[in-house]
Protein backbone atom coordinates (compact mmCIF):
# COMPACT_ATOMS: atom_id res chain seq x y z
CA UNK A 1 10.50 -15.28 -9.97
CA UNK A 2 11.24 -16.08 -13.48
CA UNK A 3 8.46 -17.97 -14.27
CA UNK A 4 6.31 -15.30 -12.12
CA UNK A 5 7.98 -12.20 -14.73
CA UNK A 6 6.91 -14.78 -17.73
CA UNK A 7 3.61 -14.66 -16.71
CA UNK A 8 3.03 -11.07 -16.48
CA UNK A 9 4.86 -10.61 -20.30
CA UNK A 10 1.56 -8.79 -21.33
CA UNK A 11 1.59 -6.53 -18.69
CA UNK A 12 5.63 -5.94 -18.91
CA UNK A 13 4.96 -5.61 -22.83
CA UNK A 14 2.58 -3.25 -22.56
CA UNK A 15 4.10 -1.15 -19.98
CA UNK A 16 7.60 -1.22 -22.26
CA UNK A 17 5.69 -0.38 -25.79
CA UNK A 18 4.48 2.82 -23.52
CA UNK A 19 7.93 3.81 -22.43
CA UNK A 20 9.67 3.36 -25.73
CA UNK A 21 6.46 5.44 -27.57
CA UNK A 22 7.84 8.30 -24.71
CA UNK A 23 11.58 7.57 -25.61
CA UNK A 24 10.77 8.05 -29.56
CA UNK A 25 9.02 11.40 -29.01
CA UNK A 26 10.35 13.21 -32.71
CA UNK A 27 11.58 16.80 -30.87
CA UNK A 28 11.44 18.64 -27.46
CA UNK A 29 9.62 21.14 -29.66
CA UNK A 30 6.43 19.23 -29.89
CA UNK A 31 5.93 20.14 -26.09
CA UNK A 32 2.45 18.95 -25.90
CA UNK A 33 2.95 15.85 -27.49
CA UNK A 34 6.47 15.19 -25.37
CA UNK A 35 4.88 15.90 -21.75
CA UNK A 36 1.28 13.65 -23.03
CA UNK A 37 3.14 10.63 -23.44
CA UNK A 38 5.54 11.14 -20.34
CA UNK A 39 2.36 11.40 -18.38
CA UNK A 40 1.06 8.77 -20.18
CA UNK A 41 4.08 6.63 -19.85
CA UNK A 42 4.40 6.91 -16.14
CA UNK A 43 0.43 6.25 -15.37
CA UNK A 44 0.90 3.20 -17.53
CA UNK A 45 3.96 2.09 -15.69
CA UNK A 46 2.24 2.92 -12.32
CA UNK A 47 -1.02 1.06 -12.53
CA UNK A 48 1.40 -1.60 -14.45
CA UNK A 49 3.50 -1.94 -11.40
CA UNK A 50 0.53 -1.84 -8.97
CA UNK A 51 -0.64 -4.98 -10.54
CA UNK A 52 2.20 -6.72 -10.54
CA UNK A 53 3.27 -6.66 -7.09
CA UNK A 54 -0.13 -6.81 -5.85
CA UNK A 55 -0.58 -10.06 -7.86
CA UNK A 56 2.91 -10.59 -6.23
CA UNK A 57 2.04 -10.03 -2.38
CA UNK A 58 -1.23 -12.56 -3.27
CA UNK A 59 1.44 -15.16 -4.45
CA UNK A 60 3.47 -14.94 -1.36
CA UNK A 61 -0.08 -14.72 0.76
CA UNK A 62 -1.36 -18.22 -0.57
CA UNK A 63 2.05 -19.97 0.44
CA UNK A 64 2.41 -18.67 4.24
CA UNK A 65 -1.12 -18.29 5.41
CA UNK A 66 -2.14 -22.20 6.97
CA UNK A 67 -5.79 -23.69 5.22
CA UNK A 68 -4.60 -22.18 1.67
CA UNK A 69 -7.25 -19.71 1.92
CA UNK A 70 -9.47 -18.92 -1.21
CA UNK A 71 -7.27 -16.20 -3.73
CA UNK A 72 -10.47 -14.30 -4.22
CA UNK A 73 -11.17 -13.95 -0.24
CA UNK A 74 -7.49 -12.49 -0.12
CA UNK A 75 -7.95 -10.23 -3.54
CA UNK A 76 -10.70 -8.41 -1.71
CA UNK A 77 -9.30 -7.64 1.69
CA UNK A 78 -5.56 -6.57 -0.31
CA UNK A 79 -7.81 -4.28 -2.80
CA UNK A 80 -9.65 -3.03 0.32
CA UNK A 81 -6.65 -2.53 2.21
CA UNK A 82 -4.68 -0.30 -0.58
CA UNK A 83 -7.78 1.35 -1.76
CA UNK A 84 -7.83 2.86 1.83
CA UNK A 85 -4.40 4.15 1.81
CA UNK A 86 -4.31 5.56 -1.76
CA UNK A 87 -7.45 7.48 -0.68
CA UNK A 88 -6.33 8.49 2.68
CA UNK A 89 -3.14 9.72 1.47
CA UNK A 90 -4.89 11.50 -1.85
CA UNK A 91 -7.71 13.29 0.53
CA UNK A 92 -5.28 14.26 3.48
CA UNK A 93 -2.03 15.30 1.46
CA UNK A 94 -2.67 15.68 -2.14
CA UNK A 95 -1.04 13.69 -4.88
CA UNK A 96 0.41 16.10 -7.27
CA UNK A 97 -0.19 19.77 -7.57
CA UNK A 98 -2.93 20.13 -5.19
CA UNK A 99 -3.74 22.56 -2.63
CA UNK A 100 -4.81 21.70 0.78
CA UNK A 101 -4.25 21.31 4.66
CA UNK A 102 -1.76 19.42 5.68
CA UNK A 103 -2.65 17.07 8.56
CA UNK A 104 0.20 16.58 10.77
CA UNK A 105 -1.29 13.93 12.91
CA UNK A 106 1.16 11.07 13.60
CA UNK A 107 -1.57 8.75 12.46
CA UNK A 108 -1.87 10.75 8.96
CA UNK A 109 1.77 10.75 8.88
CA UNK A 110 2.33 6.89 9.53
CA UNK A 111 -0.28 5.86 6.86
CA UNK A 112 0.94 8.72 4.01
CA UNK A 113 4.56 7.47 4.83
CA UNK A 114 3.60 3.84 3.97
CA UNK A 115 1.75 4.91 1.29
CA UNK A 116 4.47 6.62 -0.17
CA UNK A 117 6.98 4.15 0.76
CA UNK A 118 5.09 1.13 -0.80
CA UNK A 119 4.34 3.53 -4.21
CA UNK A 120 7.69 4.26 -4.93
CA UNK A 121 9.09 0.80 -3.96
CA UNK A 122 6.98 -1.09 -6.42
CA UNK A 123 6.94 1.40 -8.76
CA UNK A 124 10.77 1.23 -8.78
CA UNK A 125 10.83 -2.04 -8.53
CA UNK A 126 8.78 -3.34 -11.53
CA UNK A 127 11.04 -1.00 -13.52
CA UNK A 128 13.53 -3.26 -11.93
CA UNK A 129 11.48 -6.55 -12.82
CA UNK A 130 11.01 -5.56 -17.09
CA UNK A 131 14.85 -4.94 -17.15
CA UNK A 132 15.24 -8.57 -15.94
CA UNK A 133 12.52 -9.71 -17.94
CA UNK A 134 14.23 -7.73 -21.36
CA UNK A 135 17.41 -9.78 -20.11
CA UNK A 136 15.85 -12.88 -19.84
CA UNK A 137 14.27 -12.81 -23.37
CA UNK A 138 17.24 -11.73 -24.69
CA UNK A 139 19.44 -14.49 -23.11
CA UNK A 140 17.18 -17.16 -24.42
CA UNK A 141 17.13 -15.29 -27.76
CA UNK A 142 20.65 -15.42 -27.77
CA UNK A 143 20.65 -19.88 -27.17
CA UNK A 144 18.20 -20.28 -29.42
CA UNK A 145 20.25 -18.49 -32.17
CA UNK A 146 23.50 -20.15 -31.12
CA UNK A 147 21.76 -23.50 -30.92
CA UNK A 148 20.72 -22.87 -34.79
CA UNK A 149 24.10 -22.03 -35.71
CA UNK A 150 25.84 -25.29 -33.79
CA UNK A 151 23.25 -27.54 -35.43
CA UNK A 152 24.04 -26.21 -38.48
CA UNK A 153 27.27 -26.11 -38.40
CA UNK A 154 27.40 -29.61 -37.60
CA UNK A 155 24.89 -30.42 -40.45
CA UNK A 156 22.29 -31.02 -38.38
CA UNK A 157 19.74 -28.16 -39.41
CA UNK A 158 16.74 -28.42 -37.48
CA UNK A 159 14.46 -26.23 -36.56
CA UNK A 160 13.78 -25.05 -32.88
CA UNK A 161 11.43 -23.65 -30.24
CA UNK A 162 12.44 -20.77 -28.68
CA UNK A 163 10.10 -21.85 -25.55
CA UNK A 164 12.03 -25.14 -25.02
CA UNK A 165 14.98 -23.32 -24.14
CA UNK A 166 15.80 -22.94 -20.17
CA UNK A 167 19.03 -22.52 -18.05
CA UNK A 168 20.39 -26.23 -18.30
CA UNK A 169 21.07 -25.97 -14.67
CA UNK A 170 18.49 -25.91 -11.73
CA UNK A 171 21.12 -24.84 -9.47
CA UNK A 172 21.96 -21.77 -11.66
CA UNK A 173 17.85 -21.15 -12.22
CA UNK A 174 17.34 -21.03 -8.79
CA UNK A 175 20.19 -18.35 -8.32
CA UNK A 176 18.73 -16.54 -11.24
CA UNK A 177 15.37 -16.41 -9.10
CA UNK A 178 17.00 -15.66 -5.91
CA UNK A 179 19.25 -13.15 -7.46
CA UNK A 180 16.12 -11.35 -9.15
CA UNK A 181 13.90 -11.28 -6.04
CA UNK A 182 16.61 -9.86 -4.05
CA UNK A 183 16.99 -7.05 -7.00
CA UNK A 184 13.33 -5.66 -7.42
CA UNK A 185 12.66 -5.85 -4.05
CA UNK A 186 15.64 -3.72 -3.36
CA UNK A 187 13.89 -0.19 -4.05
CA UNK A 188 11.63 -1.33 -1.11
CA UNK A 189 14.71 -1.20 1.28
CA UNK A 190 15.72 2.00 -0.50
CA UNK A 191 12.65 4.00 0.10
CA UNK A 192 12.83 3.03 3.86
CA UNK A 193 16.00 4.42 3.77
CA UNK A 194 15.13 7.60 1.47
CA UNK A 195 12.45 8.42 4.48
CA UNK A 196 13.82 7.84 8.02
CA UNK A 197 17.79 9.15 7.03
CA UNK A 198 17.97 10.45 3.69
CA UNK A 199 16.00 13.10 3.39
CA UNK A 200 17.17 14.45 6.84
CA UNK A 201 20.79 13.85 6.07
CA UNK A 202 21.86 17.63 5.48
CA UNK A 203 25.11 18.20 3.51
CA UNK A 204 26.53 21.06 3.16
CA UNK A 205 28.63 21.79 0.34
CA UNK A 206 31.72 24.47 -0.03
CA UNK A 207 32.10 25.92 -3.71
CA UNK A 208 34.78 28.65 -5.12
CA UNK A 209 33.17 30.50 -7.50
CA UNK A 210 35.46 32.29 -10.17
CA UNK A 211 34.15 35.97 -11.18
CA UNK A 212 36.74 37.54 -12.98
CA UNK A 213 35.33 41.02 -13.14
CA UNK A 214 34.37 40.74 -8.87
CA UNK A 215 35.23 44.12 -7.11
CA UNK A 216 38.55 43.94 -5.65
CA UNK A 217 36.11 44.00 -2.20
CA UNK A 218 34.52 41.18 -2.43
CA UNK A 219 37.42 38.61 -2.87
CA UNK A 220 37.16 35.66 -0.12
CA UNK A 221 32.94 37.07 0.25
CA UNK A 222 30.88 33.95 1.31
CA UNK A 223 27.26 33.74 0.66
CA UNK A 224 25.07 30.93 2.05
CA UNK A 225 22.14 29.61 0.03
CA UNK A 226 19.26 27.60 1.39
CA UNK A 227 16.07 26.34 -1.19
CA UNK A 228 12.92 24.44 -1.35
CA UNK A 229 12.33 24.28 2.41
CA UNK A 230 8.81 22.80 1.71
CA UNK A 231 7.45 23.08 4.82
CA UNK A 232 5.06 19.76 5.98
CA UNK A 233 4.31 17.23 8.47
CA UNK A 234 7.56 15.59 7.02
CA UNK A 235 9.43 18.74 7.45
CA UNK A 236 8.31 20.73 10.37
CA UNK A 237 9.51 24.02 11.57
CA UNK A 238 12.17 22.38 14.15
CA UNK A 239 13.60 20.51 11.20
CA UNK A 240 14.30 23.54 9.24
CA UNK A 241 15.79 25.40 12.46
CA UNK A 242 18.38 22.26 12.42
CA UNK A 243 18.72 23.60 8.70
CA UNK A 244 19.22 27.34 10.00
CA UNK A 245 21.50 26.46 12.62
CA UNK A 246 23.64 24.79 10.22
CA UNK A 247 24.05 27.80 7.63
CA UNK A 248 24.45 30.07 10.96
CA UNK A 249 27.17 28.65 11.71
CA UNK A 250 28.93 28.59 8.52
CA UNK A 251 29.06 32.51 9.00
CA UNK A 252 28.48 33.80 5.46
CA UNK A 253 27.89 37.38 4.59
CA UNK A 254 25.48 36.66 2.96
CA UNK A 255 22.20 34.62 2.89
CA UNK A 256 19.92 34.22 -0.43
CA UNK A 257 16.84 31.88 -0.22
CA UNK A 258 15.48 30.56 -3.66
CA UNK A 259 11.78 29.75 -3.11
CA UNK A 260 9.37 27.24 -1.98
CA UNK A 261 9.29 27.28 1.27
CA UNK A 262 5.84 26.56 1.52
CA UNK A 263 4.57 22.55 0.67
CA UNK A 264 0.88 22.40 0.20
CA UNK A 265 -0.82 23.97 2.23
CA UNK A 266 -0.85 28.13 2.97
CA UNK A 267 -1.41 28.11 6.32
CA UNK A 268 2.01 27.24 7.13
CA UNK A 269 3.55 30.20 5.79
CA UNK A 270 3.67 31.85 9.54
CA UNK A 271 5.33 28.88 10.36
CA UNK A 272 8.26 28.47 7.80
CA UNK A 273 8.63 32.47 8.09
CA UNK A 274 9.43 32.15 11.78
CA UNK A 275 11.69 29.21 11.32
CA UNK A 276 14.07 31.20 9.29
CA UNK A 277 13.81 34.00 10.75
CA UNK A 278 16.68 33.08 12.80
CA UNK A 279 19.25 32.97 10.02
CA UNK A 280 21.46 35.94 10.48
CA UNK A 281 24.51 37.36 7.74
CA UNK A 282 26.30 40.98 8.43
CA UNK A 283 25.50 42.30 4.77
CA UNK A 284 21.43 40.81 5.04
CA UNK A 285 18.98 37.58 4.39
CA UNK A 286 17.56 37.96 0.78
CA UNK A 287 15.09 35.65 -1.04
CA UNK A 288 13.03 35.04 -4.34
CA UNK A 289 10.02 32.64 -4.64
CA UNK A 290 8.98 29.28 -5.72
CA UNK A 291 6.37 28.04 -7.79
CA UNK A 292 4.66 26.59 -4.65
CA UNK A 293 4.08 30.10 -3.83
CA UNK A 294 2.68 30.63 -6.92
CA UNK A 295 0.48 27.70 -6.51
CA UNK A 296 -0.63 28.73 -2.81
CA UNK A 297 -1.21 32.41 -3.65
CA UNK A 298 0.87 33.51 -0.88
CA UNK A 299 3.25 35.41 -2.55
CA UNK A 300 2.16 39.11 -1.14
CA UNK A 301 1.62 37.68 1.92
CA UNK A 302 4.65 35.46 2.49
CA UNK A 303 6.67 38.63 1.11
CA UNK A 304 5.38 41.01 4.11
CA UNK A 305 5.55 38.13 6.66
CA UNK A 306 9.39 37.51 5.54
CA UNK A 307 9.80 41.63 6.12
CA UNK A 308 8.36 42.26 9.48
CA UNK A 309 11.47 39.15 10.27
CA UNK A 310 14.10 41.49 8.39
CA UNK A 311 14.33 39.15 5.27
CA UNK A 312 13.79 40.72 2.01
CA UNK A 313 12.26 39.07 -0.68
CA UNK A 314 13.47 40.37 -3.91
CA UNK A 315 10.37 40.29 -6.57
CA UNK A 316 11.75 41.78 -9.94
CA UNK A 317 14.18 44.14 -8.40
CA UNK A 318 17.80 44.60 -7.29
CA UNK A 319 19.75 45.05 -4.15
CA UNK A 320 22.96 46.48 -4.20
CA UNK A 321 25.25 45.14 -1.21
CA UNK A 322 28.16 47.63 -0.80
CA UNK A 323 30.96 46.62 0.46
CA UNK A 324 33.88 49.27 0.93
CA UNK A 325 32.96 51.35 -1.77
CA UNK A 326 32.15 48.79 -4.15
CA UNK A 327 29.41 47.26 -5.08
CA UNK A 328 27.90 43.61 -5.65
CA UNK A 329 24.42 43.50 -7.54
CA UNK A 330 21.94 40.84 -6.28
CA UNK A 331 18.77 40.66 -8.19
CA UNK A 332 15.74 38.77 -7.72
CA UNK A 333 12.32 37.31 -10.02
CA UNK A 334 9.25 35.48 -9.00
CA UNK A 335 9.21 32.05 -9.95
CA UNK A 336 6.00 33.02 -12.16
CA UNK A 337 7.46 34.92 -14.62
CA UNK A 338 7.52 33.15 -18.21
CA UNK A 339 10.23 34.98 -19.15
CA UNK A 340 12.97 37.43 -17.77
CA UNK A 341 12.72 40.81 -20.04
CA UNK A 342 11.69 42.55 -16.51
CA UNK A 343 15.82 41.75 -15.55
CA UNK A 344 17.03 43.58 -18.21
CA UNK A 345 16.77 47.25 -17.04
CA UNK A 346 17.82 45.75 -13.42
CA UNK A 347 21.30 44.38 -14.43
CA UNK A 348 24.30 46.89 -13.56
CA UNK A 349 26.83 46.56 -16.13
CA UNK A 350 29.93 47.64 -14.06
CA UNK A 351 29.97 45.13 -11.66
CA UNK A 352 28.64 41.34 -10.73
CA UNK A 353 25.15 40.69 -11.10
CA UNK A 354 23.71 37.77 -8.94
CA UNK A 355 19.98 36.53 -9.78
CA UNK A 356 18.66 34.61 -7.68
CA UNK A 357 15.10 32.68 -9.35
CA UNK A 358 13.85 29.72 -8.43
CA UNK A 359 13.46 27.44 -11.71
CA UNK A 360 17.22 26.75 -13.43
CA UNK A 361 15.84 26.78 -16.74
CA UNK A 362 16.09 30.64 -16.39
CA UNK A 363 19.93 30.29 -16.60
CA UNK A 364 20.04 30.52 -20.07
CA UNK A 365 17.92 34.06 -21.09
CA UNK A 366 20.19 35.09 -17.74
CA UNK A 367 23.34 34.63 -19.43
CA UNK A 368 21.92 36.82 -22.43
CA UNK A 369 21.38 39.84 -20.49
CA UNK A 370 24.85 39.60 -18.75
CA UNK A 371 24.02 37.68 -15.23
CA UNK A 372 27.07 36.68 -13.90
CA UNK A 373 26.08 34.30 -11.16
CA UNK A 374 22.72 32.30 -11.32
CA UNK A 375 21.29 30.80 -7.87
CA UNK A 376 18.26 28.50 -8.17
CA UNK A 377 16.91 25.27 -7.16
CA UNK A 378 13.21 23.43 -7.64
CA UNK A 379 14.54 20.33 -8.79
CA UNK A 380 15.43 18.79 -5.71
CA UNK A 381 18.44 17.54 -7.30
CA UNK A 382 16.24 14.67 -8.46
CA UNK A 383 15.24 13.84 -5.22
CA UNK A 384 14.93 10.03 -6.05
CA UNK A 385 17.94 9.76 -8.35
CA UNK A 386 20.60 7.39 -9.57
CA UNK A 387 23.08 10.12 -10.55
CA UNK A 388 25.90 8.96 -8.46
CA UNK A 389 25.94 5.98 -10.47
CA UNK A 390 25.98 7.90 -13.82
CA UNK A 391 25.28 11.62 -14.52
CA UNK A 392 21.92 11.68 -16.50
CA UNK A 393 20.27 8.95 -14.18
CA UNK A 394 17.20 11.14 -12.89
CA UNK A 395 13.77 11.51 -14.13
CA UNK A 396 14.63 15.57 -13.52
CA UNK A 397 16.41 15.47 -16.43
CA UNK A 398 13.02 14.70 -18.25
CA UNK A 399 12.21 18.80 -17.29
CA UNK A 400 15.44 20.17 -17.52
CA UNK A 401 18.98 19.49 -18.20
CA UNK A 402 20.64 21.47 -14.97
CA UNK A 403 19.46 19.04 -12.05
CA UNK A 404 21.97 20.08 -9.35
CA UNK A 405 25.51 21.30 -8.74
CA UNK A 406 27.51 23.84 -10.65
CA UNK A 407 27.09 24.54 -14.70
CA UNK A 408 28.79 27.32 -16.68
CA UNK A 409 28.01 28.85 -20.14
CA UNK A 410 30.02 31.30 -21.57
CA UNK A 411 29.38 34.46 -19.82
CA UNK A 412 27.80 33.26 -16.98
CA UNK A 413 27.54 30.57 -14.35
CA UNK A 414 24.97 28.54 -12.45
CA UNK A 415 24.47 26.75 -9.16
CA UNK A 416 21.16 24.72 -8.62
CA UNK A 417 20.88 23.68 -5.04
CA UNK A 418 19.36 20.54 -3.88
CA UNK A 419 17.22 22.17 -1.43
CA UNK A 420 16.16 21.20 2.09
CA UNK A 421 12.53 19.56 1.70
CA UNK A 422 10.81 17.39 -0.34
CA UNK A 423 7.23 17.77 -2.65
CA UNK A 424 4.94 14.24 -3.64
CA UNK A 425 7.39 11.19 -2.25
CA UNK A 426 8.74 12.36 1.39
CA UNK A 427 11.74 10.18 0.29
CA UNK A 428 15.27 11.25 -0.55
CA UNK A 429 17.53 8.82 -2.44
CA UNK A 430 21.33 9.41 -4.38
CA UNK A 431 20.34 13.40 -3.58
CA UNK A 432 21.13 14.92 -0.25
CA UNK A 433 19.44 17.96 1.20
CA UNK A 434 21.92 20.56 0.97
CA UNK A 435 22.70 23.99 2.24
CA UNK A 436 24.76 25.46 -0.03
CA UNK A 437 27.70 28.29 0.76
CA UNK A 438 29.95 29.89 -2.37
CA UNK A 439 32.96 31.82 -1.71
CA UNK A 440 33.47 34.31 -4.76
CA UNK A 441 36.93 35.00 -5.95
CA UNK A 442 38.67 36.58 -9.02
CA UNK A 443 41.29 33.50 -9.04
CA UNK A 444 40.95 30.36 -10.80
C-alpha cells in the first residue's frame, strides 16, 4: 500500500495543493472567492479519490481473478459498472440541490444506498490515504536529514538520496502496509454503519435551560423540539412516527418543529404532514420552515396542510402561550428570509421571547433584537462528523460555526438540533438523530 500511495503522488499532490489553496483563503469576507475554492477543493478531492480507489479495486481485480485477465478488459466493465450507478442515483434522487421525485422502489433504494455508501467511503478514505502519504514523506524526510547529520558528525559528509531511504525492516514495512490498508479502508465499514444503524439511532437529549427573566409560571415548562425530518425513501413516514412516538411520550407542553420536513421531492408533503400529525402537547404543536421548503415551493401549501392537522406554522409572527396569567412569547421566520428586521416589531419586551428559524446563523441578529431563546437546526449536526473526537472536526463548520448542541452569547442563547433525517449521503456518522426536549428554569 505504500508503494501503491507512491505511485499516485501526482494525484495526492494535486488533490493537497487544492485543499491548502481552500485552507489559505485571505478572509470569510471574500465570500465568493471562499465558497469557489471549497467547491473547487472538494470536486478535486472527489474525482481525485474516484481514481484512486478505482485504480485500487483494478489492483486487487488482477491478483484474485484466475487467467490474469487483460487490465483494459477489466477498466471497461469497472467504468461501465460505476458510470451506471452515478447516473442512476443522479437521475432518480438528485445529487445536490435538485428537485425531483423520489423513487422509493427497493431496487432504487439498494443501488442509491451503494452508491452513496461507496462515494463517501472512498471519498473519506483517500483523505485517509494523503494523510499517510504526508506521513510517509515526512518520515523519510526526517532519515534523510538525520542520516546527513550522523555522517557528518562523524566526518563522513556525503551526500544522499532521499529515494534510497526505506524502513530498514521488511517486517515493520509490511505492518506499515497492513496497518494503512486497514486505515483507509475503514470509512468503508463506517458508512455501512452510518446507513443501516446510525442514522436510525434516535437520541434524545434532556437540556435545562436558564432564563432568568422566565415568568414565575413557566418554571419546570418542557418543550419538545423535533427538525429536519427530510422525508424520503430513506426516511419514510413510519420512521418519523417512531420519531413522534418518542417525543409523545416525553410529555412536553410544548412542541416546536424547525423546518425541512420535506427531502426532494414535493409530493411528499401530504405524507410528512400526516406523520406528525400525531404529536400532541397541552399548550399546542408550533413550527417554522426549512430551506427545503423554500427549494420545493411548498411553503403555502405545507403551511395549510400542517393547519387542517392543528399544527401551526409560525411565518413571521408570534404566538403567545399563556400560562396562568403569564405569558411566554414564541415567534417564528421562514427559513428564506436574508435577514430578521421583520422580528423586530414581533419581540415582547416584558417577557421571554422564543424564535424558532431554521438556519443557526440567525442566532446572532436574534440576540440584537432581544431573543432570549433561539431553536434551529439545518445542519444536521454534521451529519458525517468527527466531533466526538475533537470539537471543530466537521465539514459544517465550513458554513457556520454553531453545528449542534447548546451556545450562549450574552443576552441570548441557542440550541441547534441535530434533526431526524438526512439530505445528499443517507448516512449518519459521530451525529445522532435527535429529538430534542428543554426544560426552562430561572435557576442556574
Amino acid at each position: 500500500m505504500i508503494s501503491f500511495l507512491r505511485a499516485h503522488k501526482r494525484l495526492i499532490t494535486f488533490s493537497l495543493v487544492a485543499f491548502c489553496a481552500f485552507l489559505l483563503t485571505p478572509s470569510w469576507g471574500e465570500v465568493g472567492l471562499f465558497y469557489f475554492l471549497l467547491f473547487f477543493a472538494i470536486l478535486v478531492m472527489l474525482i481525485a479519490s474516484q481514481l484512486f480507489w478505482i485504480r485500487r479495486v483494478l489492483d486487487l481485480a488482477e491478483r484474485l481473478i484466475p487467467g490474469k485477465p487483460r487490465r483494459a478488459w477489466l477498466a471497461v466493465i469497472a467504468s461501465g459498472v460505476y458510470l451506471f450507478f452515478f447516473a442512476y442515483s443522479l437521475v432518480r434522487s438528485g445529487i445536490g440541490h435538485i428537485v425531483r421525485a423520489a423513487d422509493p422502489s427497493l431496487s432504487s433504494v439498494l443501488i442509491q444506498e451503494a452508491f452513496w455508501w461507496w462515494l463517501v467511503g472512498s471519498w473519506l478514505g483517500f483523505g485517509l490515504a494523503m494523510v499517510f502519504w504526508i506521513v510517509d514523506r515526512a518520515a523519510r524526510a526526517a532519515a534523510w536529514v538525520y542520516r546527513g547529520a550522523r555522517k557528518a558528525a562523524a566526518g563522513r559528509a556525503a551526500a544522499l538520496n532521499p529515494a534510497a531511504i526505506d524502513p530498514p525492516s521488511p517486517a515493520r514495512r509490511r505492518f506499515l502496509e497492513q496497518t494503512v490498508v486497514a486505515v483507509s479502508t475503514a470509512p468503508f465499514v463506517a458508512s455501512a454503519y452510518g446507513f443501516l444503524y446510525g442514522r436510525l439511532d434516535v437520541e434524545v437529549t434532556h437540556r435545562r435551560i436558564r432564563l432568568a427573566r422566565l415568568p414565575k409560571a413557566f418554571e419546570g415548562f418542557r418543550i419538545a423540539q423535533l427538525s429536519d425530518l427530510h422525508i424520503s425513501p430513506f426516511m419514510p413516514a413510519d420512521e418519523i412516527r417512531r420519531s413522534v412516538t418518542m417525543a409523545n411520550q416525553l410529555k412536553a407542553e410544548l412542541v416546536v418543529l424547525t423546518g425541512d420536513y420535506l427531502g426532494w421531492d414535493p409530493a411528499a408533503q401530504g405524507d410528512v404532514v400526516q406523520a406528525l400529525a400525531g404529536l400532541h402537547a397541552a399548550y399546542g404543536v408550533f413550527g417554522c420552515l426549512g430551506n427545503h421548503e423554500t427549494i420545493t415551493q411548498t411553503e403555502e401549501s405545507i403551511t395549510r396542510l400542517f393547519a387542517a392537522r392543528d399544527i401551526r406554522i409560525l411565518r413571521q409572527e408570534r404566538a403567545p402561550i399563556r400560562l396562568r396569567g403569564e405569558t411566554l412569547n414564541l415567534i417564528g421566520v421562514d427559513d428564506s428570509l436574508t435577514e430578521l428586521r421583520v422580528v423586530a416589531p414581533l419581540v415582547m419586551p416584558d417577557t421571554i421571547n422564543i424564535l424558532l428559524v431554521h438556519h443557526p446563523s440567525a442566532f446572532d441578529r436574534a440576540v440584537e433584537l432581544g431573543i432570549d431563546l433561539t431553536l434551529a437546526g439545518h445542519v444536521h449536526g454534521g451529519q458525517l462528523s468527527l466531533e466526538f473526537v475533537h470539537r471543530g472536526l466537521s465539514l459544517a463548520r465550513l458554513e457556520t460555526p454553531y453545528v449542534s448542541g447548546w451556545y450562549e452569547k450574552p443576552g441570548g442563547q441557542l440550541y441547534v438540533n441535530r434533526g431526524i433525517g438526512t439530505t445528499g449521503p443517507p448516512i449518519r456518522f459521530g451525529a445522532r438523530p435527535e429529538i430534542a426536549v428543554f426544560e426552562l428554569t430561572r435557576e442556574g
